[in-house]
C-alpha atoms as a PDB file:
ATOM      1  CA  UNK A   1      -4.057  16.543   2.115  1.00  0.00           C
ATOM      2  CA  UNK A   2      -3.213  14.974  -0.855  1.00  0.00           C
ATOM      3  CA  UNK A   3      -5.909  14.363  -3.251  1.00  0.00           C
ATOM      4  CA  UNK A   4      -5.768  12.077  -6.752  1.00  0.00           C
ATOM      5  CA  UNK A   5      -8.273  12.341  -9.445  1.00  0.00           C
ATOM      6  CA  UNK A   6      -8.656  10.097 -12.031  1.00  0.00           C
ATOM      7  CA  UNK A   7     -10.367   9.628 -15.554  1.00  0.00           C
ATOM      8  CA  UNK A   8     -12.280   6.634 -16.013  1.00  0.00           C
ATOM      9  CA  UNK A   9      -9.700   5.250 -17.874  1.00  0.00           C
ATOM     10  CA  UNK A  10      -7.094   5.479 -15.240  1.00  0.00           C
ATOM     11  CA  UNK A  11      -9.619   4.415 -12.689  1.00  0.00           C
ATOM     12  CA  UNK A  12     -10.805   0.967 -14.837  1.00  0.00           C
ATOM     13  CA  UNK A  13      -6.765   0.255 -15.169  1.00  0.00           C
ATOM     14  CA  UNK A  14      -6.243   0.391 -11.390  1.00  0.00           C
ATOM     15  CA  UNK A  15      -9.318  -1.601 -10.591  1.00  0.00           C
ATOM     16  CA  UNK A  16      -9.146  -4.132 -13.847  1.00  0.00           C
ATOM     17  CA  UNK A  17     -12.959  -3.068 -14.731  1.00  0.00           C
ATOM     18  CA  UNK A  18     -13.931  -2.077 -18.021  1.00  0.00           C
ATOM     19  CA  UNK A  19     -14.489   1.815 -18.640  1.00  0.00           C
ATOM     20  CA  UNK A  20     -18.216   1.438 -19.365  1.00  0.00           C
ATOM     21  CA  UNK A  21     -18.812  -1.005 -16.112  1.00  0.00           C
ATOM     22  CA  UNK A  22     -17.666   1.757 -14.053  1.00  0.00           C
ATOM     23  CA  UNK A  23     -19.393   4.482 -15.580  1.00  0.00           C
ATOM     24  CA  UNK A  24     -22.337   2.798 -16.278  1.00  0.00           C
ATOM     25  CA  UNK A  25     -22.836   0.408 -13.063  1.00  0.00           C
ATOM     26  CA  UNK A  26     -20.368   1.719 -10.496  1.00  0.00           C
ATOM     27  CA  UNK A  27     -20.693   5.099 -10.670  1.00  0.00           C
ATOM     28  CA  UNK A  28     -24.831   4.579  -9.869  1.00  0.00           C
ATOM     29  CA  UNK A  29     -24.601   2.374  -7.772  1.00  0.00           C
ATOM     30  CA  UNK A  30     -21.690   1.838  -5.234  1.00  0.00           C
ATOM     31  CA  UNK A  31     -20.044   5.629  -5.788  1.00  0.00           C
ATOM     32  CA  UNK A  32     -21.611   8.653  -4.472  1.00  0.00           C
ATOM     33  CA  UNK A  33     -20.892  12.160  -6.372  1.00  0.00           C
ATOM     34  CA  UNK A  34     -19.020  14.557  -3.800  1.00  0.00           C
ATOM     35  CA  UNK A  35     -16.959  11.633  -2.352  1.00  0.00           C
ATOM     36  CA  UNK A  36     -15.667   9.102  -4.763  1.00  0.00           C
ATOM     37  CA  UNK A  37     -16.417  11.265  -7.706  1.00  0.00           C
ATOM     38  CA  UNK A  38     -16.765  15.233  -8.678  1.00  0.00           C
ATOM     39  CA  UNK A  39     -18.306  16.328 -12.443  1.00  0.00           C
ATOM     40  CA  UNK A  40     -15.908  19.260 -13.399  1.00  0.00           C
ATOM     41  CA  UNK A  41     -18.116  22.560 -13.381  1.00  0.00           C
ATOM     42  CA  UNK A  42     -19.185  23.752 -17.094  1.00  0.00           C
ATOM     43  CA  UNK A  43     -18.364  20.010 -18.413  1.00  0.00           C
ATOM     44  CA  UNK A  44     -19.602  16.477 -18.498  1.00  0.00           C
ATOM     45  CA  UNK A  45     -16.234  15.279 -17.183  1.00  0.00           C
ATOM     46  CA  UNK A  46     -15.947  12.843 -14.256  1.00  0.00           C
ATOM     47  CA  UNK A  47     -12.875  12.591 -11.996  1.00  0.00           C
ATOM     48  CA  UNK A  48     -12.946   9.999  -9.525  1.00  0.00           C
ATOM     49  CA  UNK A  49     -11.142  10.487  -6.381  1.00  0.00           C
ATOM     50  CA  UNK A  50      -8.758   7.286  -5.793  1.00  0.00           C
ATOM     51  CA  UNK A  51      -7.835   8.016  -1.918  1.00  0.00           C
ATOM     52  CA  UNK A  52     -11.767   7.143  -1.558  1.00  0.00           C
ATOM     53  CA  UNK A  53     -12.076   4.357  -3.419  1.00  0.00           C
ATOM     54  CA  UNK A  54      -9.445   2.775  -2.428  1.00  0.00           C
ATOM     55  CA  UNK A  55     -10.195   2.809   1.570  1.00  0.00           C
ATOM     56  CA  UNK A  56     -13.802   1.935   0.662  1.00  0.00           C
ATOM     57  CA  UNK A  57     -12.146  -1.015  -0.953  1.00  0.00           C
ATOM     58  CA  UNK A  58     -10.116  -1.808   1.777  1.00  0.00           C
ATOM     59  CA  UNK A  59     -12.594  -1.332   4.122  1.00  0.00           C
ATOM     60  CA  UNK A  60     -12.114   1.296   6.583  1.00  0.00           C
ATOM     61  CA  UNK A  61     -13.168  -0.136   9.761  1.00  0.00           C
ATOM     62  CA  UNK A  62     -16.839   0.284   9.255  1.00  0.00           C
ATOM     63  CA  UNK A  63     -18.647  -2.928  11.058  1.00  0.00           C
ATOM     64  CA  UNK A  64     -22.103  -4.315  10.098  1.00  0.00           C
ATOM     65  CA  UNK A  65     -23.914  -1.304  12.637  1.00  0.00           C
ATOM     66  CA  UNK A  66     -22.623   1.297  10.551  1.00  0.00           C
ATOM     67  CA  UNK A  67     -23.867   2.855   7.477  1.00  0.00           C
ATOM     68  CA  UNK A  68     -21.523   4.972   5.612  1.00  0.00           C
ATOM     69  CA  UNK A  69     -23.694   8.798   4.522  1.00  0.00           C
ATOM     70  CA  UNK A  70     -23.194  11.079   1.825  1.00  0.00           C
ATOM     71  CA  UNK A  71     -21.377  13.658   3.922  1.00  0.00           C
ATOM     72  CA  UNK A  72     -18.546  11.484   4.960  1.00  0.00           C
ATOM     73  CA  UNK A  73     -19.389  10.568   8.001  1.00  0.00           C
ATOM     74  CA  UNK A  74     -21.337   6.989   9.931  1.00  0.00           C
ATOM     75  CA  UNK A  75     -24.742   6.199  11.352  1.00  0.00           C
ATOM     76  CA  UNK A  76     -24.467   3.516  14.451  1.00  0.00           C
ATOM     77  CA  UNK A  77     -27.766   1.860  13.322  1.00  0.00           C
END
């Protein structure tokens, strides 16, 4: 499984946001820690994990009766 992590530099020149937008508005809001982004043990560091973003950006199948949780997985609500 190939994983990329990027800074929040590399991550606002892929998606054509600013840096601060995404730390300060995506990263609270849309993001969840553990699956689109992991803080680096001992350090204030973010890395965002593109593979996640992106299919959240693409969609991913998901319809309107499921919610997307934490762990990875849906809820057919």
């Amino acid at each position: 499984m190939n994983v990329t992590f990027l800074t929040g530099a590399q991550l606002a020149e892929r998606l054509h946001y600013s840096e601060r937008h995404i730390r300060e508005y995506l990263k609270d809001r849309h993001f969840i820690e553990g699956t689109h982004y992991v803080r680096l043990p001992g350090a204030r560091r973010i890395l965002y994990v593109w593979e996640n973003i992106a299919s959240d950006i693409l969609g991913d199948g998901n319809t309107l009766d499921e919610i997307p949780m934490a762990n990875g997985g849906v809820c057919h609500g």
